[in-house]
N, C-alpha and C. Protein backbone atom coordinates (compact mmCIF):
# COMPACT_ATOMS: atom_id res chain seq x y z
N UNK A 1 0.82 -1.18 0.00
CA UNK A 1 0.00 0.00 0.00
C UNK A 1 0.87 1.25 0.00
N UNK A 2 1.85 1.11 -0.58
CA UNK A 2 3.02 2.64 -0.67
C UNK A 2 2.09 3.50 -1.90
N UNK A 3 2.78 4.65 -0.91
CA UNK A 3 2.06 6.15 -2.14
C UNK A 3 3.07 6.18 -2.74
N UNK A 4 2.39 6.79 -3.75
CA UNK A 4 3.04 6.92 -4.88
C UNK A 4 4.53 8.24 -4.68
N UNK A 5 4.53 9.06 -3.56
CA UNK A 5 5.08 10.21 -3.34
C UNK A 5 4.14 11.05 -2.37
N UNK A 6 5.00 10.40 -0.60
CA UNK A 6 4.09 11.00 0.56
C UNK A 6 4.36 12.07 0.94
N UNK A 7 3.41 12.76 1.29
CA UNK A 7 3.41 14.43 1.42
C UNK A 7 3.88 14.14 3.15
N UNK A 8 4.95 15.37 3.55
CA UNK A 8 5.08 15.51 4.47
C UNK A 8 4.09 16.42 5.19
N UNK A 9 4.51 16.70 6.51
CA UNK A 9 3.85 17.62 7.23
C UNK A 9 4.15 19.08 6.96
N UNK A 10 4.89 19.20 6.56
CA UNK A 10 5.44 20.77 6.01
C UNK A 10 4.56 20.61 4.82
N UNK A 11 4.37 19.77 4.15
CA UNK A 11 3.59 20.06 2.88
C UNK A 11 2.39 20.08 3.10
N UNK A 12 1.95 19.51 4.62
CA UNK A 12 0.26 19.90 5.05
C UNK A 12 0.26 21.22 5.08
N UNK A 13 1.20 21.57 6.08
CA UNK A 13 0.98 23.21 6.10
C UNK A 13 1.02 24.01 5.12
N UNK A 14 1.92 23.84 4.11
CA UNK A 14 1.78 24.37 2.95
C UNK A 14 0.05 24.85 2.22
N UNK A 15 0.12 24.10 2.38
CA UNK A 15 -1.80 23.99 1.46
C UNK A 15 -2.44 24.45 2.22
N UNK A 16 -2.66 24.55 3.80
CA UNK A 16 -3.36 25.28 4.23
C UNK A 16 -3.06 26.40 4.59
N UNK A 17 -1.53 26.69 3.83
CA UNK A 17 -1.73 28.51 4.04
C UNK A 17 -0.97 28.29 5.22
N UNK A 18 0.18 27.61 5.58
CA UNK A 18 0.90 27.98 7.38
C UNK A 18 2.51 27.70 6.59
N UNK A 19 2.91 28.64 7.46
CA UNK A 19 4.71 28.35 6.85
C UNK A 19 5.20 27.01 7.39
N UNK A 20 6.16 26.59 6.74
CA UNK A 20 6.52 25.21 7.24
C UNK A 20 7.95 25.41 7.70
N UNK A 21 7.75 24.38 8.86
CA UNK A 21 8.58 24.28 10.04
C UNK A 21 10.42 23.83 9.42
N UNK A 22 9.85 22.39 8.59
CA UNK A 22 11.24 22.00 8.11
C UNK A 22 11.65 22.36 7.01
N UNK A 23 12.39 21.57 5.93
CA UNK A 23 13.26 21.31 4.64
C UNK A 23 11.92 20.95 3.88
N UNK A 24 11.98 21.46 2.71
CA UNK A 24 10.51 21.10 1.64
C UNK A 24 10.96 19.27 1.76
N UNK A 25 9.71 18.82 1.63
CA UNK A 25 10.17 16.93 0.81
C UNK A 25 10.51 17.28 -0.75
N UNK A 26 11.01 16.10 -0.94
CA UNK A 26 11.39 15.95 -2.45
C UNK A 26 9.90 15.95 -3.33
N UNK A 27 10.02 16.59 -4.60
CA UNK A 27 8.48 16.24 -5.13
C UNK A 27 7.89 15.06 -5.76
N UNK A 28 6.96 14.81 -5.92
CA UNK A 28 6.39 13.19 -6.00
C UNK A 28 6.88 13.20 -7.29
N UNK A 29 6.96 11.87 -7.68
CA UNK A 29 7.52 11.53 -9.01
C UNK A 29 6.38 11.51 -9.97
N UNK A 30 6.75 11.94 -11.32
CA UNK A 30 6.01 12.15 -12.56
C UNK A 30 5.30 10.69 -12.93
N UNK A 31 4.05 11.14 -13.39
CA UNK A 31 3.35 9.59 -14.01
C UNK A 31 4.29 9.32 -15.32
N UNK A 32 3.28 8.53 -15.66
CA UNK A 32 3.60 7.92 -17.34
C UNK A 32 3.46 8.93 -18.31
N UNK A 33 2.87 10.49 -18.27
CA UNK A 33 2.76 11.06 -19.77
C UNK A 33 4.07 12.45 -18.72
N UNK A 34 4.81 12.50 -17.79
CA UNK A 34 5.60 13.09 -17.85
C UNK A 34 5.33 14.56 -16.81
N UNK A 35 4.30 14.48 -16.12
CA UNK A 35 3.70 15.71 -15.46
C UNK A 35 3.69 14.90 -14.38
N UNK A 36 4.05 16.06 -12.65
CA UNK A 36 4.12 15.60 -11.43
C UNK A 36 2.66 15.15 -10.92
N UNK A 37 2.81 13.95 -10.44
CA UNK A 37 1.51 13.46 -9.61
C UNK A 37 1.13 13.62 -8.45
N UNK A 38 0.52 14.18 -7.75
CA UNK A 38 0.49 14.15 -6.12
C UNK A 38 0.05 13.03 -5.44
N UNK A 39 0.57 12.82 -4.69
CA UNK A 39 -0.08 11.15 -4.24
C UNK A 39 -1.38 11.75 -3.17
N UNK A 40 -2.65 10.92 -2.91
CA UNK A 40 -3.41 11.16 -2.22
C UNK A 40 -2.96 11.83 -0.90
N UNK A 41 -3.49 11.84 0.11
CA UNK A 41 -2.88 11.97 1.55
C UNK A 41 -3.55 10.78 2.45
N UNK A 42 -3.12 10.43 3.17
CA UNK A 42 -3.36 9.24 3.99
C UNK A 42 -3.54 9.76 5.84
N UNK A 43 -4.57 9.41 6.01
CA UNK A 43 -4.61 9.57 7.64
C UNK A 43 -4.94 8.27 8.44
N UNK A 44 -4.09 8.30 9.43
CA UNK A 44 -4.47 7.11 9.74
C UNK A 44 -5.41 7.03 11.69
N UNK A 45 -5.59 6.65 12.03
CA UNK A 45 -6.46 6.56 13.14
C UNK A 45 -6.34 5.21 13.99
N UNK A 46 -5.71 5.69 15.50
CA UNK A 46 -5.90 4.27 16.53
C UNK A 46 -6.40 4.60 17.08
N UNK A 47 -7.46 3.67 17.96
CA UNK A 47 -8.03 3.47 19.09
C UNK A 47 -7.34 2.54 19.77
N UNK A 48 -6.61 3.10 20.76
CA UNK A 48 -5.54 2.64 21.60
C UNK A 48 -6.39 1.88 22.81
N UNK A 49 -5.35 0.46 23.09
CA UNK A 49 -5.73 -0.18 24.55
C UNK A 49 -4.43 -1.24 24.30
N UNK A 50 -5.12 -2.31 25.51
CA UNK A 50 -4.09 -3.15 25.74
C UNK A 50 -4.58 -4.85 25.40
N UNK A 51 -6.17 -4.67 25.02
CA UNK A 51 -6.43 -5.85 25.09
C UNK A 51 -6.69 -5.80 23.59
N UNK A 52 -7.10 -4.79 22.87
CA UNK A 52 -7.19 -4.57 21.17
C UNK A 52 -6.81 -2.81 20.82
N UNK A 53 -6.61 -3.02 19.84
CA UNK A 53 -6.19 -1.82 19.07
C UNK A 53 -6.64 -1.77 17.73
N UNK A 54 -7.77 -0.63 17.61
CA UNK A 54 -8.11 -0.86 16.29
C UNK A 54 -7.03 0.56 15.58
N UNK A 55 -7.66 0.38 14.27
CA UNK A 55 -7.06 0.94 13.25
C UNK A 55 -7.17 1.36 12.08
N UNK A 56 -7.55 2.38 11.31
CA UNK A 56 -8.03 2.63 10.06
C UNK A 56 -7.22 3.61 9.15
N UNK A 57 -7.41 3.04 8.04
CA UNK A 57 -6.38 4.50 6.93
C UNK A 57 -7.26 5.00 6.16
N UNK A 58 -7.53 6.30 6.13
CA UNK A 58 -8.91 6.81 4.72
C UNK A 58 -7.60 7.66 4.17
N UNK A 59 -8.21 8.09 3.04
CA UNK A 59 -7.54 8.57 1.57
C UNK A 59 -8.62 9.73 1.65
N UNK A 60 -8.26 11.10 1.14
CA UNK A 60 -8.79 11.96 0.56
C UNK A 60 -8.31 12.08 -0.88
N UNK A 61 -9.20 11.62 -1.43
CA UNK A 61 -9.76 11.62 -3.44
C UNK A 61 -9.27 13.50 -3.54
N UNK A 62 -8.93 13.35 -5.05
CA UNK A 62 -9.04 14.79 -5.51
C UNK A 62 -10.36 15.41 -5.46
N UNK A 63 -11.53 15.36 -5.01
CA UNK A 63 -12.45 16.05 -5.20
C UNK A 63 -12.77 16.33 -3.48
N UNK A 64 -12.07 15.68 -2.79
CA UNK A 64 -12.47 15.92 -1.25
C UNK A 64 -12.96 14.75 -0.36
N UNK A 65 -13.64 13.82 -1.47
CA UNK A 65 -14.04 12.67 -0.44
C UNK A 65 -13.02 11.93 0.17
N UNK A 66 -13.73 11.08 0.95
CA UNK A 66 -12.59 10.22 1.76
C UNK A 66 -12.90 8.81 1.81
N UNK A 67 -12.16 7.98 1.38
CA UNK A 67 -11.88 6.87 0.83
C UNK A 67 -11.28 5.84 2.12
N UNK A 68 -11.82 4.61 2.43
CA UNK A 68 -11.39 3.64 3.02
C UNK A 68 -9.91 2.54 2.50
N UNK A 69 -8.82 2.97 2.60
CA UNK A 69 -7.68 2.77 2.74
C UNK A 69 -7.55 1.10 2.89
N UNK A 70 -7.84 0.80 4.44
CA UNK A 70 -7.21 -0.12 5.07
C UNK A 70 -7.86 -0.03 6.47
N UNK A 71 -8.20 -1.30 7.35
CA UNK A 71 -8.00 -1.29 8.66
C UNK A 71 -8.33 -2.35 9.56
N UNK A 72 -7.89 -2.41 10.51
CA UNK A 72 -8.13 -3.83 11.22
C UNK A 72 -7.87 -3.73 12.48
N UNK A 73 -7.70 -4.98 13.08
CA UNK A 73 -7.58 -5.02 14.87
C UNK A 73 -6.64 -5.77 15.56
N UNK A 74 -5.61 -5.14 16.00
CA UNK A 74 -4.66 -5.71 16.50
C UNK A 74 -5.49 -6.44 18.17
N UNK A 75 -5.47 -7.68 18.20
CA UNK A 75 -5.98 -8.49 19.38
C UNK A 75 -5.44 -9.38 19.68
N UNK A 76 -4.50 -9.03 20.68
CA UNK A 76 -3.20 -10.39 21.48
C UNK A 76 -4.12 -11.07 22.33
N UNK A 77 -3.62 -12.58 22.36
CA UNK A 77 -4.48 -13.56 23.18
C UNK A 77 -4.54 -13.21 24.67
N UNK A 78 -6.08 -12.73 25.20
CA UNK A 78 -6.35 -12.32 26.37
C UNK A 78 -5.37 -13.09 27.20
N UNK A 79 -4.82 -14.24 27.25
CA UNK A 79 -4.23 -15.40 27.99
C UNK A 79 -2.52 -14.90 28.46
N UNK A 80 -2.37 -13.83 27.07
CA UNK A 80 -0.97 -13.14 27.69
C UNK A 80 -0.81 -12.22 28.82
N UNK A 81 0.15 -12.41 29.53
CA UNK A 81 0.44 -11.14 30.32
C UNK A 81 0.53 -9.72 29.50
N UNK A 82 0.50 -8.66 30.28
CA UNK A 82 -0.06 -7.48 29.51
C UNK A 82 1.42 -7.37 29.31
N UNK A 83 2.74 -7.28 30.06
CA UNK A 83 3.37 -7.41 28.80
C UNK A 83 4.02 -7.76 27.55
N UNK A 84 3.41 -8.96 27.31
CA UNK A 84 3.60 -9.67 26.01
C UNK A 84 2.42 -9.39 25.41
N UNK A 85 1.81 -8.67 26.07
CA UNK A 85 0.38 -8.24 24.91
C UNK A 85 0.68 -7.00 24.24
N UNK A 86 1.53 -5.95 24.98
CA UNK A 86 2.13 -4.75 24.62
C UNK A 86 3.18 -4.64 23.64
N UNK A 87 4.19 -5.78 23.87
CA UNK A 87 5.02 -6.30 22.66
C UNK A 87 4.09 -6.91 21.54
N UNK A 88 3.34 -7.52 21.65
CA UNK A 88 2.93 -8.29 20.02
C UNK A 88 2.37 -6.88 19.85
N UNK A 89 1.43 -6.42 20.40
CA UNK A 89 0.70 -4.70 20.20
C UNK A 89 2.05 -3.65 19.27
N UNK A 90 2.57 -3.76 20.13
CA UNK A 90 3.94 -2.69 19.61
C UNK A 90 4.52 -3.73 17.80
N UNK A 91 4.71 -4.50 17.98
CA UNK A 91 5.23 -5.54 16.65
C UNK A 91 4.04 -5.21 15.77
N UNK A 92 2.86 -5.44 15.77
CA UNK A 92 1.61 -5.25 14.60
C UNK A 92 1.65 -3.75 14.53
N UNK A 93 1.78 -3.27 15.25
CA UNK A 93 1.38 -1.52 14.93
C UNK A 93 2.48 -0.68 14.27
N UNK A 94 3.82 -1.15 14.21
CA UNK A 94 4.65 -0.95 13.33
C UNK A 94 4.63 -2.22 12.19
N UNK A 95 4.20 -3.21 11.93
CA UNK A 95 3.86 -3.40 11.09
C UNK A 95 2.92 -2.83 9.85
N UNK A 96 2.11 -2.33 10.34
CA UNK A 96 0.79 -1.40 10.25
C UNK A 96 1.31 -0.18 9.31
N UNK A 97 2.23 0.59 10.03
CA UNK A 97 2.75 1.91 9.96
C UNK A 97 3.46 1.74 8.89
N UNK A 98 4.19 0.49 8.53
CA UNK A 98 5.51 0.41 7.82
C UNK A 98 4.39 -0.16 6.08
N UNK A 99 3.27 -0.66 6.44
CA UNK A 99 2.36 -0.92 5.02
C UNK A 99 1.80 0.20 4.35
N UNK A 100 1.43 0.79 5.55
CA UNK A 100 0.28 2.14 5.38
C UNK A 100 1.01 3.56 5.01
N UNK A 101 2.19 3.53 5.31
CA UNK A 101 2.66 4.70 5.76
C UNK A 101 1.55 6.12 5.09
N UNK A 102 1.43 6.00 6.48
CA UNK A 102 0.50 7.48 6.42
C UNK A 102 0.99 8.88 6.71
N UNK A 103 0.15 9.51 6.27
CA UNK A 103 0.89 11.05 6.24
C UNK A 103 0.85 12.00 7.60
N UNK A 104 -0.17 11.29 8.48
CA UNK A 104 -0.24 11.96 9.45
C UNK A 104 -0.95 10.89 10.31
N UNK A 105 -1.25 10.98 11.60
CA UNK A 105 -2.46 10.10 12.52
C UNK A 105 -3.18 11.11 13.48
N UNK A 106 -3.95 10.42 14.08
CA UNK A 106 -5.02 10.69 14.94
C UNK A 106 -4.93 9.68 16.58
N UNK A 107 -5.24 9.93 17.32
CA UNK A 107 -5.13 9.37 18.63
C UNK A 107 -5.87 10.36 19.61
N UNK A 108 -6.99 9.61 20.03
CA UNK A 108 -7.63 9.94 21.04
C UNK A 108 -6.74 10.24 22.70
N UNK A 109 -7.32 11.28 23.02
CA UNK A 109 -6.61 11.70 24.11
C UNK A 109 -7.12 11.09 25.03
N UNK A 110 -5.94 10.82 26.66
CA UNK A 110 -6.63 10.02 27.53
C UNK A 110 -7.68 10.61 28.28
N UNK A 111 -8.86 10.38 29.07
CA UNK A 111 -9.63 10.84 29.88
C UNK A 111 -9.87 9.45 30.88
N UNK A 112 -10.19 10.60 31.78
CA UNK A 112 -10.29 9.70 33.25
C UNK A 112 -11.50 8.48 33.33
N UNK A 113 -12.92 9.45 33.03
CA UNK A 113 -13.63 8.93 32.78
C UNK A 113 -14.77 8.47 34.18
N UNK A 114 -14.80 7.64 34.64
CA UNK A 114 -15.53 6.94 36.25
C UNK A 114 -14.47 5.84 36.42
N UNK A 115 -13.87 5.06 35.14
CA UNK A 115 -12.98 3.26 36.03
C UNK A 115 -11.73 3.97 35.27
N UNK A 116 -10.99 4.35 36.73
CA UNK A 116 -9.32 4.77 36.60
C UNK A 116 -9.12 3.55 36.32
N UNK A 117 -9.12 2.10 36.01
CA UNK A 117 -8.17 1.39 36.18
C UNK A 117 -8.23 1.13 34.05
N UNK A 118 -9.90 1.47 33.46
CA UNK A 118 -9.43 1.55 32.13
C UNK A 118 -9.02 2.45 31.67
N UNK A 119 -8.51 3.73 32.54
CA UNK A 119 -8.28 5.09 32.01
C UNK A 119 -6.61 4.38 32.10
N UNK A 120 -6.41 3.73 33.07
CA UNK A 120 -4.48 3.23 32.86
C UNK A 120 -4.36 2.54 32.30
N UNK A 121 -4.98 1.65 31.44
CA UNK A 121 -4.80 0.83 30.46
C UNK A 121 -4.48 1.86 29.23
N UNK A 122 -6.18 2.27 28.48
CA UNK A 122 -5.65 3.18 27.89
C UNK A 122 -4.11 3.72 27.76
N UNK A 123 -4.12 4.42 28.71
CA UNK A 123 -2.74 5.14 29.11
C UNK A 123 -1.30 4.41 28.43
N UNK A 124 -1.67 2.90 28.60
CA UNK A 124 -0.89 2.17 28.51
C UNK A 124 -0.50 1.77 26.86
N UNK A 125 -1.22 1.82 26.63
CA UNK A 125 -2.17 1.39 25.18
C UNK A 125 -1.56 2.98 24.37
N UNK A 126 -2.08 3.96 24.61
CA UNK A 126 -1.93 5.03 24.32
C UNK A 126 0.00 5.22 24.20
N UNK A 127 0.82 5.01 24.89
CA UNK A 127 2.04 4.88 24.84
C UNK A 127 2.71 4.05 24.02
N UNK A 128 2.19 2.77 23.87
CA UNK A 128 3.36 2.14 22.57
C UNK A 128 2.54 3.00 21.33
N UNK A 129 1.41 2.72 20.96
CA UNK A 129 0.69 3.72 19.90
C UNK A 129 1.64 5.02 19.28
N UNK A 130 2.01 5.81 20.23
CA UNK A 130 3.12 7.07 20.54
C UNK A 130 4.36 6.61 20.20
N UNK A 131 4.71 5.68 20.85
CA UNK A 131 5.80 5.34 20.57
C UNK A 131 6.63 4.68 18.72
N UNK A 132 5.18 4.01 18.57
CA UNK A 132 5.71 3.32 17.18
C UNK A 132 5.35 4.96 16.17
N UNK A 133 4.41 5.56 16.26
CA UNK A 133 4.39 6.75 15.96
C UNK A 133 5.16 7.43 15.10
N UNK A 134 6.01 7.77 16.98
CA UNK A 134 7.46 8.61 16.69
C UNK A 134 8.74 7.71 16.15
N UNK A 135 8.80 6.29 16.19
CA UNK A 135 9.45 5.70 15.03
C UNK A 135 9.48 5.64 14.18
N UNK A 136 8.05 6.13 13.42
CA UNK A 136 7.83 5.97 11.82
C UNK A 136 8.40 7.32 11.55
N UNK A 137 8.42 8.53 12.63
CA UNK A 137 8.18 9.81 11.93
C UNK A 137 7.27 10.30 11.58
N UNK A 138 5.87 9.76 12.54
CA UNK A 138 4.52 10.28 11.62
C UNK A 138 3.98 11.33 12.65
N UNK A 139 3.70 12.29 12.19
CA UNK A 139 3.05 13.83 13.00
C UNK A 139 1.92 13.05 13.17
N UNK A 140 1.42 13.14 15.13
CA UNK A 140 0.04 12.89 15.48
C UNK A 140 -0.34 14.30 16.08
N UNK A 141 -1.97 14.30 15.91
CA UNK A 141 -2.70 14.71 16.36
C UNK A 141 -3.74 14.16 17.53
N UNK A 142 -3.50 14.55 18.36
CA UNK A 142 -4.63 13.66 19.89
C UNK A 142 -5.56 14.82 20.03
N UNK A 143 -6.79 13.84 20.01
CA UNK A 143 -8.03 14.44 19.81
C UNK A 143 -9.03 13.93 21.12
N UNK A 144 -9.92 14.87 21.37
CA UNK A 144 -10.79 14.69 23.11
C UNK A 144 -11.61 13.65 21.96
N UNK A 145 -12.40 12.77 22.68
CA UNK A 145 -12.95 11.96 22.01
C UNK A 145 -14.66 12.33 21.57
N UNK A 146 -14.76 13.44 22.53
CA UNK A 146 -15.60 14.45 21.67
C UNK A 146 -15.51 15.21 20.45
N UNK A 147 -14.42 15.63 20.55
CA UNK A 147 -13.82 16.29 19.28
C UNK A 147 -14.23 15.35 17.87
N UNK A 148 -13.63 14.31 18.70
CA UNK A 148 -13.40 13.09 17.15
C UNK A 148 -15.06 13.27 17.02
N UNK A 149 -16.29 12.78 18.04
CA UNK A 149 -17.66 12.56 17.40
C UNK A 149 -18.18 13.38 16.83
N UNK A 150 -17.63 14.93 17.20
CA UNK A 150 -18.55 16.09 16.78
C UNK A 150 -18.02 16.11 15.10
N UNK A 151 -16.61 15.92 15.02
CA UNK A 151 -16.21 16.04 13.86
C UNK A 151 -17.00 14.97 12.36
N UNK A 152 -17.17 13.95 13.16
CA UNK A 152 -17.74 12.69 12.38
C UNK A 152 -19.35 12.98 11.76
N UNK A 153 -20.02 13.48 13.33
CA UNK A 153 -21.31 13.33 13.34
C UNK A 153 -22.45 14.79 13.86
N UNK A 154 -21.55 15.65 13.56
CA UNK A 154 -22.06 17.34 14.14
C UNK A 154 -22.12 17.44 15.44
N UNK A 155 -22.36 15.81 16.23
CA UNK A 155 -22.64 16.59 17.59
C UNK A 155 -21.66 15.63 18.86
N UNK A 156 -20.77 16.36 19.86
CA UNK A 156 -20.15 15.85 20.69
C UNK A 156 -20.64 14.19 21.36
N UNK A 157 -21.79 14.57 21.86
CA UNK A 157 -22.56 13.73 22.64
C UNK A 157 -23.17 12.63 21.90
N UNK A 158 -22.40 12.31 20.42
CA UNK A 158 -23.41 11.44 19.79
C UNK A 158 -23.15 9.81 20.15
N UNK A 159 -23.64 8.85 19.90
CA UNK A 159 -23.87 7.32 20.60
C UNK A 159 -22.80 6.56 19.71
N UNK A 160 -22.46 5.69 20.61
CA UNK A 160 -21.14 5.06 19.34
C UNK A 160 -22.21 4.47 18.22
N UNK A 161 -23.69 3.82 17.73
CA UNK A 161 -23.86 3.76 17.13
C UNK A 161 -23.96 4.58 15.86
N UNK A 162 -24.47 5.58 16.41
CA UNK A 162 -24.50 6.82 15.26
C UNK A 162 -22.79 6.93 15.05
N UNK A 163 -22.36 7.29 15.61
CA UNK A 163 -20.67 7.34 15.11
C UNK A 163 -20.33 6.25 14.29
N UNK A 164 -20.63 4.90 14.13
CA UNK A 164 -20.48 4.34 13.34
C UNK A 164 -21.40 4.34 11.70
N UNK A 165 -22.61 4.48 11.91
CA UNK A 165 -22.92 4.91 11.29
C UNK A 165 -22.85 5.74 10.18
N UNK A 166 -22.28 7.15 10.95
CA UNK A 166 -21.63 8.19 10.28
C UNK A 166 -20.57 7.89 9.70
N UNK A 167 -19.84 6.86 10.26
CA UNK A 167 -18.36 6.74 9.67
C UNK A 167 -18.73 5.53 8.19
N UNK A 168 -19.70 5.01 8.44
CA UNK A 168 -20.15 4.38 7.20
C UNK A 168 -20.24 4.74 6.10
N UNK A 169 -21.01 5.65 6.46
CA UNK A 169 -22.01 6.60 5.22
C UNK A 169 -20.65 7.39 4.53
N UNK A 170 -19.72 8.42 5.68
CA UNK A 170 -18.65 8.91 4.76
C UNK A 170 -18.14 8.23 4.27
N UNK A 171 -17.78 6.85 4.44
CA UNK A 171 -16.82 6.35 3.63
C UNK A 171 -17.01 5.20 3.05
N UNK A 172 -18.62 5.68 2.41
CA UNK A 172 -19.27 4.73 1.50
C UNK A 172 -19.24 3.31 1.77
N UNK A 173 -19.53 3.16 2.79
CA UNK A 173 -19.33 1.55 3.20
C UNK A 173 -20.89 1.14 3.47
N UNK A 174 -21.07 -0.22 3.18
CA UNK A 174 -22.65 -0.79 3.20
C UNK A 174 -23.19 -1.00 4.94
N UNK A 175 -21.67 -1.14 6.17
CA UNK A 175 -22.02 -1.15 7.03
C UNK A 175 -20.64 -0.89 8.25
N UNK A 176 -20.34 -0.20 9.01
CA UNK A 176 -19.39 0.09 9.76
C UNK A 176 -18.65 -1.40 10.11
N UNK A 177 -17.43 -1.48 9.97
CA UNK A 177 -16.73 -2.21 10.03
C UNK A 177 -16.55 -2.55 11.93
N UNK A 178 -16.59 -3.97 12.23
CA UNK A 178 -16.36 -4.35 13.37
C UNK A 178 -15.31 -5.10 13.42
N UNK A 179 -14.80 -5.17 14.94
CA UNK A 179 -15.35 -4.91 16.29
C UNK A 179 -15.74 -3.19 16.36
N UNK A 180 -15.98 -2.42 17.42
CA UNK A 180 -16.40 -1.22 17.51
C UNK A 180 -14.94 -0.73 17.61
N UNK A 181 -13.62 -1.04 18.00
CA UNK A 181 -12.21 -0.25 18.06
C UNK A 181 -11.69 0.04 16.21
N UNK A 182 -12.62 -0.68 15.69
CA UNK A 182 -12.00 0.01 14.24
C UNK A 182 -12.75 1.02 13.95
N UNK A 183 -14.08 1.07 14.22
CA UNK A 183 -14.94 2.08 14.16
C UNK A 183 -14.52 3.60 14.79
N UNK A 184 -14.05 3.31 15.82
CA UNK A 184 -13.40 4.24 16.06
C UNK A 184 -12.35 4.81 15.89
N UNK A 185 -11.19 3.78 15.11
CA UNK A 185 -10.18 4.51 14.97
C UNK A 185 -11.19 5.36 13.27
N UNK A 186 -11.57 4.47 12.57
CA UNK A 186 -11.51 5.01 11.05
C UNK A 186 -12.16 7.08 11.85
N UNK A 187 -13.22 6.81 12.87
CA UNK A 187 -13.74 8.14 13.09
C UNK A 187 -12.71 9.21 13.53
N UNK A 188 -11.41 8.49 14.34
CA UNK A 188 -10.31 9.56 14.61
C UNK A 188 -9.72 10.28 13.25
N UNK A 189 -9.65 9.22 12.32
CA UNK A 189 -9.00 9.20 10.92
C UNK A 189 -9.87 10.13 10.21
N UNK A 190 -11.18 10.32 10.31
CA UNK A 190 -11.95 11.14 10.02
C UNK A 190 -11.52 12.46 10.31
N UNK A 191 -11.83 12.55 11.54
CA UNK A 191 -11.49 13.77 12.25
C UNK A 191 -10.17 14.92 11.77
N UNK A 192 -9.21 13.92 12.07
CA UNK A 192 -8.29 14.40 11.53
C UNK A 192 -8.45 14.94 9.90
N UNK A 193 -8.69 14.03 9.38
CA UNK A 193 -9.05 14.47 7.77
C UNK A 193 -10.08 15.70 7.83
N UNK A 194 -10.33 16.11 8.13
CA UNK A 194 -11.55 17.29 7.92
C UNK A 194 -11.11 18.36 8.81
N UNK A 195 -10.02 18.20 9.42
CA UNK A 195 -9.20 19.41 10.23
C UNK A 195 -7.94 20.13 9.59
N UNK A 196 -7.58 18.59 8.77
CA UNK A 196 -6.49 19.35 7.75
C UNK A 196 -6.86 19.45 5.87
């Protein structure tokens, strides 16, 4: 799933009008009749934990829509200790990164919530996520997980069904992809896409 010629983050800013921080990237390579091609842009989206990790890549098309990429669910055998669940977690998610390479990600920010003990999982979950991340070199964005629904579905407070839903309909799918952690990442992936 390599682009054809991936836009950096300086080249996000570019397009939206913000000066860029680093060195331009090199420009994407010319098709077959000899004129430069831009490769799509790729966002990618986790829903971070320790017992699954979902994951989604959408594409923004030249006309604006957004296109279903790729995505799936990293799920180590409940039977492991959490840290051999964090290693196979950390091994698939740079696997992931190294197929997809995306141009940017999305990651829900932690919140407390009422059960501290899944807010430290998360937490936990949330850290290799970060970590393989900043190995690839990929600029994240962490988003309140309101943010991500309002962005998906107009309104903060909306039900994970409707969020899936919504994430259907944008991205022309006959029915939201399960378990519910891919659903949510593709909606971070959303989010992000409609911010940049």
């Amino acid at each position: 799933m390599a682009l054809d010629g991936p836009y950096t983050m300086d080249d996000l800013l570019r397009m939206t009008g913000h000066k860029a921080k680093r060195k331009p990237a090199r420009p994407s390579n010319p098709d077959k009749s000899g004129e430069t091609r831009k490769s799509k842009i790729r966002f990618l989206g986790i829903d971070p934990g320790t017992r699954r990790v979902g994951w989604g890549v959408v594409a923004r098309e030249k006309d604006g829509t957004l296109k279903l990429v790729n995505c799936g669910c990293i799920a180590p055998s409940p039977k492991l200790a959490l840290k051999e669940r964090l290693r196979d977690i950390f091994a698939e998610l740079e696997e992931v990164l190294r197929r997809a390479r995306p141009d940017a990600a999305a990651l829900e920010e932690t919140f407390a919530g009422v059960n501290m003990k899944s807010a430290i999982a998360m937490g936990e979950g949330r850290g290799i996520a970060l970590l393989c991340l900043a190995r690839a070199g990929v600029d994240v964005l962490e988003l309140s997980p309101r943010s991500i629904k309002h962005a998906v579905t107009g309104s903060g407070a909306a039900s994970k069904s409707r969020v899936a839903a919504m994430v259907a309909a944008q991205l022309s799918l006959k029915e939201a992809p399960e378990p519910e952690d891919i659903t949510d990442a593709l909606a971070a992936a959303i989010a992000l896409a409609r911010r940049m």
